[in-house]
Structure formats: structure tokens, C-alpha cells
Protein backbone atom coordinates (compact mmCIF):
# COMPACT_ATOMS: atom_id res chain seq x y z
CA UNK A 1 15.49 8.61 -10.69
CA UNK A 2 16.12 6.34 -7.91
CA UNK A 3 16.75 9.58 -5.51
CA UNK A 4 13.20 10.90 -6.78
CA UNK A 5 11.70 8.24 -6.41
CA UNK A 6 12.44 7.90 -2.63
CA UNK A 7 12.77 11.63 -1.52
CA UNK A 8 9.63 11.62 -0.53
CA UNK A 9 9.74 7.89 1.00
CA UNK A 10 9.52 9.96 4.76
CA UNK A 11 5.73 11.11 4.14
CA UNK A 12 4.80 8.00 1.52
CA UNK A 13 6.42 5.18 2.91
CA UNK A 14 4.81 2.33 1.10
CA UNK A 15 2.19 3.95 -0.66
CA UNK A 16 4.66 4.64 -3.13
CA UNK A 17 4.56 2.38 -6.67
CA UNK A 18 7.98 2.06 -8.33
CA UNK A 19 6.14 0.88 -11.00
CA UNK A 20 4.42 3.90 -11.66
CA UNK A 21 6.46 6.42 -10.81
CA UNK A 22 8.11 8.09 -14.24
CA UNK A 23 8.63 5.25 -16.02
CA UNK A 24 8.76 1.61 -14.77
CA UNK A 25 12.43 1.96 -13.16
CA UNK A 26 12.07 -2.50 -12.81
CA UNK A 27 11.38 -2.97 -16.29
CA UNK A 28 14.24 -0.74 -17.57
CA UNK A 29 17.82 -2.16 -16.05
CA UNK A 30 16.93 -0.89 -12.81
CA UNK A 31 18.23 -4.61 -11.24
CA UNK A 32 21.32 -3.54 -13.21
CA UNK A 33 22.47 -1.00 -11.17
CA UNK A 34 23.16 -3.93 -8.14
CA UNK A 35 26.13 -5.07 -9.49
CA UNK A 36 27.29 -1.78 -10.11
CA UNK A 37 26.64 -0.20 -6.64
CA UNK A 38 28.43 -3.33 -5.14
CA UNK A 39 31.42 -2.74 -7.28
CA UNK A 40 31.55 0.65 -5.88
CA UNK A 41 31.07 -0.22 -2.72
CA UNK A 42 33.87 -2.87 -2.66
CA UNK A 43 36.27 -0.81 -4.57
CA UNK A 44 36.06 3.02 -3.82
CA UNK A 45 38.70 4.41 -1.67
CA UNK A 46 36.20 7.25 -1.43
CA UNK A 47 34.26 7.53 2.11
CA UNK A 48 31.57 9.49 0.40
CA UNK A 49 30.95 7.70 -2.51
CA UNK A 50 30.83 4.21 -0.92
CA UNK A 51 28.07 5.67 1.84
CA UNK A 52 26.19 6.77 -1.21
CA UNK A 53 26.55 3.46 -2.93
CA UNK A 54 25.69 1.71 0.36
CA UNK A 55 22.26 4.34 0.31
CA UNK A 56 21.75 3.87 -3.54
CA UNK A 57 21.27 -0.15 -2.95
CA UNK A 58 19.29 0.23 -0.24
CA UNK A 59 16.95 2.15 -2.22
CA UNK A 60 17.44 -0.30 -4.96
CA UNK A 61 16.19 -3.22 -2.84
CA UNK A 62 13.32 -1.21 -1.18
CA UNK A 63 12.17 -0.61 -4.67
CA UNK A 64 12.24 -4.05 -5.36
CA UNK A 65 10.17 -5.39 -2.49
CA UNK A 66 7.58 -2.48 -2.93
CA UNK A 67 7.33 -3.53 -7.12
CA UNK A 68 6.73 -7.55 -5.81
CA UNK A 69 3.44 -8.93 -6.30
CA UNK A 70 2.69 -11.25 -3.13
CA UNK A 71 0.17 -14.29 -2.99
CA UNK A 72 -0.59 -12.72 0.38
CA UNK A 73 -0.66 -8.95 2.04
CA UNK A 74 -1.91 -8.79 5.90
CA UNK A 75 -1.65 -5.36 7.76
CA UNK A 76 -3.62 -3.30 10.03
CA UNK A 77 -3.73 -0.20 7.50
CA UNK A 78 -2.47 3.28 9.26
CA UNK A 79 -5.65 5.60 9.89
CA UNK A 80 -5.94 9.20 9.20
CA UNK A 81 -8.48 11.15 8.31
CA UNK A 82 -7.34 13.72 5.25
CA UNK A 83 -7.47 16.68 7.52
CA UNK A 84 -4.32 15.99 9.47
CA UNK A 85 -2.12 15.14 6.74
CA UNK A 86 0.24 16.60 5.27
CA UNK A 87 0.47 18.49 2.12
CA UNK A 88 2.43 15.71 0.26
CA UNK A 89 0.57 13.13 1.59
CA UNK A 90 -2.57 14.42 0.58
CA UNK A 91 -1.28 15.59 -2.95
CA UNK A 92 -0.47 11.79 -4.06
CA UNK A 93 -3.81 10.43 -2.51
CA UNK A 94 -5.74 13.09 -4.72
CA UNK A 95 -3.63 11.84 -7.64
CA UNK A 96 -3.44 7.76 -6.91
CA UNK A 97 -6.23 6.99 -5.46
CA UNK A 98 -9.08 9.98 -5.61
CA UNK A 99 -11.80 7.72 -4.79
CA UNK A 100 -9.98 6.64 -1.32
CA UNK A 101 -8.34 10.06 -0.50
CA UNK A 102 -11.03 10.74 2.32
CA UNK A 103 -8.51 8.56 4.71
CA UNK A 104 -5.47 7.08 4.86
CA UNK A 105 -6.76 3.67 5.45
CA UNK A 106 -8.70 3.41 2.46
CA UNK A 107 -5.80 4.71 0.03
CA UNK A 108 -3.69 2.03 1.74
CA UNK A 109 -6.94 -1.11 1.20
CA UNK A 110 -6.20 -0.07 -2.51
CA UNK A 111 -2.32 -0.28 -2.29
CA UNK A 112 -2.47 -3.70 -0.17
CA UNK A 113 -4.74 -4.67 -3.26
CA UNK A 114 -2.00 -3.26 -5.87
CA UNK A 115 0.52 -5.27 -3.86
CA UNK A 116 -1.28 -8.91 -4.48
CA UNK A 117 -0.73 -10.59 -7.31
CA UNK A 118 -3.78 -11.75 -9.46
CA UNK A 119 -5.26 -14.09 -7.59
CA UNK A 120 -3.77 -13.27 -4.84
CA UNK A 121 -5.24 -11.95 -1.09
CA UNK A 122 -5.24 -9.15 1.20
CA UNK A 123 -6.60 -9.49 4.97
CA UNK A 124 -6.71 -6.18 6.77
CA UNK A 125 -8.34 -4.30 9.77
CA UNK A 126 -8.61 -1.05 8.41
CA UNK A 127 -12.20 1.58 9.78
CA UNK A 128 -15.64 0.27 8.16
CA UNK A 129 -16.82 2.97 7.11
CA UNK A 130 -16.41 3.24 3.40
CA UNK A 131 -19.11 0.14 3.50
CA UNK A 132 -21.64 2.78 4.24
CA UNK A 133 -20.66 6.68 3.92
CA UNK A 134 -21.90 8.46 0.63
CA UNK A 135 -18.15 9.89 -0.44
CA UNK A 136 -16.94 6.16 -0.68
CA UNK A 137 -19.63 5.16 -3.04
CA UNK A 138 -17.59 5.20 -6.38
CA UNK A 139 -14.77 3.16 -4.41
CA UNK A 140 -17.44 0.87 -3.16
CA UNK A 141 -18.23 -0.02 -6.72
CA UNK A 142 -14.66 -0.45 -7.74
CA UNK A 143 -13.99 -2.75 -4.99
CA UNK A 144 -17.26 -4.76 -5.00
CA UNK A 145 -17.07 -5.10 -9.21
CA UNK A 146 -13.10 -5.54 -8.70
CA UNK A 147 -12.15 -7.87 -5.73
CA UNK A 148 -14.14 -11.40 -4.96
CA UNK A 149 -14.73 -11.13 -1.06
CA UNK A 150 -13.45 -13.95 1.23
CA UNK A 151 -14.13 -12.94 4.74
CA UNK A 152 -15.66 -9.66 6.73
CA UNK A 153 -15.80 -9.10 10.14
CA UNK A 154 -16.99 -6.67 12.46
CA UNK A 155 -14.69 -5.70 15.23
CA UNK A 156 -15.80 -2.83 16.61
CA UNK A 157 -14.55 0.12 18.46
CA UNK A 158 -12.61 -1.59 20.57
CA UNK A 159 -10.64 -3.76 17.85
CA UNK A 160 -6.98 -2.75 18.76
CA UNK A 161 -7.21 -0.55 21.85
CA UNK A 162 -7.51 -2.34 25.19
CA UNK A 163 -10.70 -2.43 26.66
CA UNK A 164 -12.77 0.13 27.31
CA UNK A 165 -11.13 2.52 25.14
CA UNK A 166 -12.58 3.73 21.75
CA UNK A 167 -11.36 4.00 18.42
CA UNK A 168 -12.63 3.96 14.67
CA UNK A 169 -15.12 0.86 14.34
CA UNK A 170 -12.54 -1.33 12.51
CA UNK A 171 -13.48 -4.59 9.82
CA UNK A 172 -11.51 -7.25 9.37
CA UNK A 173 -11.90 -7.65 5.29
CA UNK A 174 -10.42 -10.68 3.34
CA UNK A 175 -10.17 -10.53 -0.11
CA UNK A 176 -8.88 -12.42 -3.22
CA UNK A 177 -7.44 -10.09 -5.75
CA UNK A 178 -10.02 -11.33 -8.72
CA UNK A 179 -13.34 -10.67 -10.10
CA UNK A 180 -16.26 -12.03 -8.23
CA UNK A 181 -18.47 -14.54 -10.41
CA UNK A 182 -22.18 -14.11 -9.52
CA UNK A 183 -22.19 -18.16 -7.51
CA UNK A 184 -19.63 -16.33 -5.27
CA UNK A 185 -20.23 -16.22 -1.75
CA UNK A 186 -18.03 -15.22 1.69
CA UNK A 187 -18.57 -15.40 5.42
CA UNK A 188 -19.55 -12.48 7.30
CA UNK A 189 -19.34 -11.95 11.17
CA UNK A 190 -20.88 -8.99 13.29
């Protein structure tokens, strides 16, 4: 399961959920197999099998850190459009997160947002437009109904790229991992 869960870790990286994938591998004496692989890794007077413990616990821990919830998640999200990815890619975007799927970025303002903890916030620069085009409309609802709003910013097209060069027009977007009461208010900057 572990092996599964990872074999496609080259294309997914940290879109993928161990908590979600077949069965919640943390909640069922996953964390067990630690002390196991570090027997075997101590132990073995097998080459082969200790380089597979040593890749087992790695996987171990990377599950670990990617089933955390965090009081904060900061990243400027990877951006690609759904036309240049791959198959695989493309496949688990359609699957976790169809509203999103259009791009990269916006399946990844969902995962940051998966990766808080109630309460907890995301700041990212990730392309603004799912604040206006018509295929992000469901998502727009989600996220406005779903997450209370600290922070935007305009950056423009010329957010990450030294000057004079062009790019997506990128947002910074804070946001607290909780639903918005109606007295709520956040700062905006253009």
C-alpha cells in the first residue's frame, strides 16, 4: 500500500492525500511499520532488503508530513494549464478536485487548503484568474462559502519574473481555513 501510494509520487508530488488514498494508511498502524523498518535496517545482513527498508521509511515519513495538518501553508503554487499535463496528472485532478482541474494552480489552492488545519491559513501567489473566468464559478462558490478571506493582492504580470518580462497575472491570497461570518471583512490591494 505504501508502494501504491507513492508510485506515482514522480507526476503527483504533493498533491497526493495519504489520507485518502485506499483507506486512511495513518489511522490504521501505518506509524507501526517505523519500528519495524528500523529493525530491518539495523539487523539485515541483506544489501537488498536494508535499501528497501531504508526506501520503505522514507516513504513512511513523506506520508506523514503530507497527512499533517499545519497552522500555516505558504507556497507559490506550480502553474499549468491542463493541456500540457500529463495523462496521470490530469486523471487525479478530474477525480480530486473537478472544479479546479482547469490548472494546476488551482488544484494545488485546494490542496494548500486540505493541508491547514481548521483554523488554520494558507498565503499563496498562485494566477487570478479563477476570481473571474466562467469555468471556475462552482469553485468560486466553494471557496468564497468555505474559506474566511484574510488578505488579496494584485501582483500582476510581472509578480515573479524580473522586470519586463510577462507571466500569468498572479494574486497573492491569504486565507484562514474557516467559514466566513457575514461581519467578516479582509484587506484588498490592486
Amino acid at each position: 500500500r505504501l508502494y501504491d501510494l507513492f508510485a506515482r509520487a514522480p507526476w503527483l508530488g504533493s498533491l497526493i492525500e495519504p489520507r485518502s488514498s485506499g483507506g486512511d494508511l495513518i489511522e490504521e498502524g501505518f506509524a507501526d511499520l517505523e519500528p519495524v523498518l528500523s529493525h530491518v535496517m539495523t539487523k539485515t545482513g541483506s544489501v537488498e532488503l536494508t535499501e528497501m527498508a531504508v526506501a520503505a521509511h522514507g516513504l513512511e515519513k513523506a506520508a506523514a508530513t503530507l497527512a499533517m495538518r499545519f497552522t500555516l501553508v505558504a507556497t507559490n503554487v506550480p502553474y499549468l494549464g491542463r493541456g500540457k499535463q500529463h495523462e496521470l496528472l490530469k486523471d487525479h485532478c478530474e477525480r480530486e478536485y473537478p472544479h479546479a482541474k482547469a490548472d494546476l494552480a488551482t488544484c494545488f489552492l485546494l490542496r494548500t487548503i486540505a493541508l491547514c488545519a481548521h483554523g488554520g491559513t494558507t498565503a499563496l501567489v498562485a494566477p487570478q484568474n479563477w476570481w473571474f473566468i466562467k469555468t471556475y464559478t462552482a469553485f468560486r462558490k466553494s471557496i468564497l462559502s468555505d474559506q474566511s478571506f484574510c488578505a488579496v493582492a494584485t501582483l500582476g504580470e510581472e509578480a515573479w519574473q524580473s522586470f519586463g518580462d510577462r507571466g500569468p497575472v498572479a494574486a497573492l491570497t491569504i486565507m484562514s481555513n474557516v467559514r466566513p461570518l457575514a461581519e467578516d471583512s479582509f484587506v484588498g490591494l490592486d
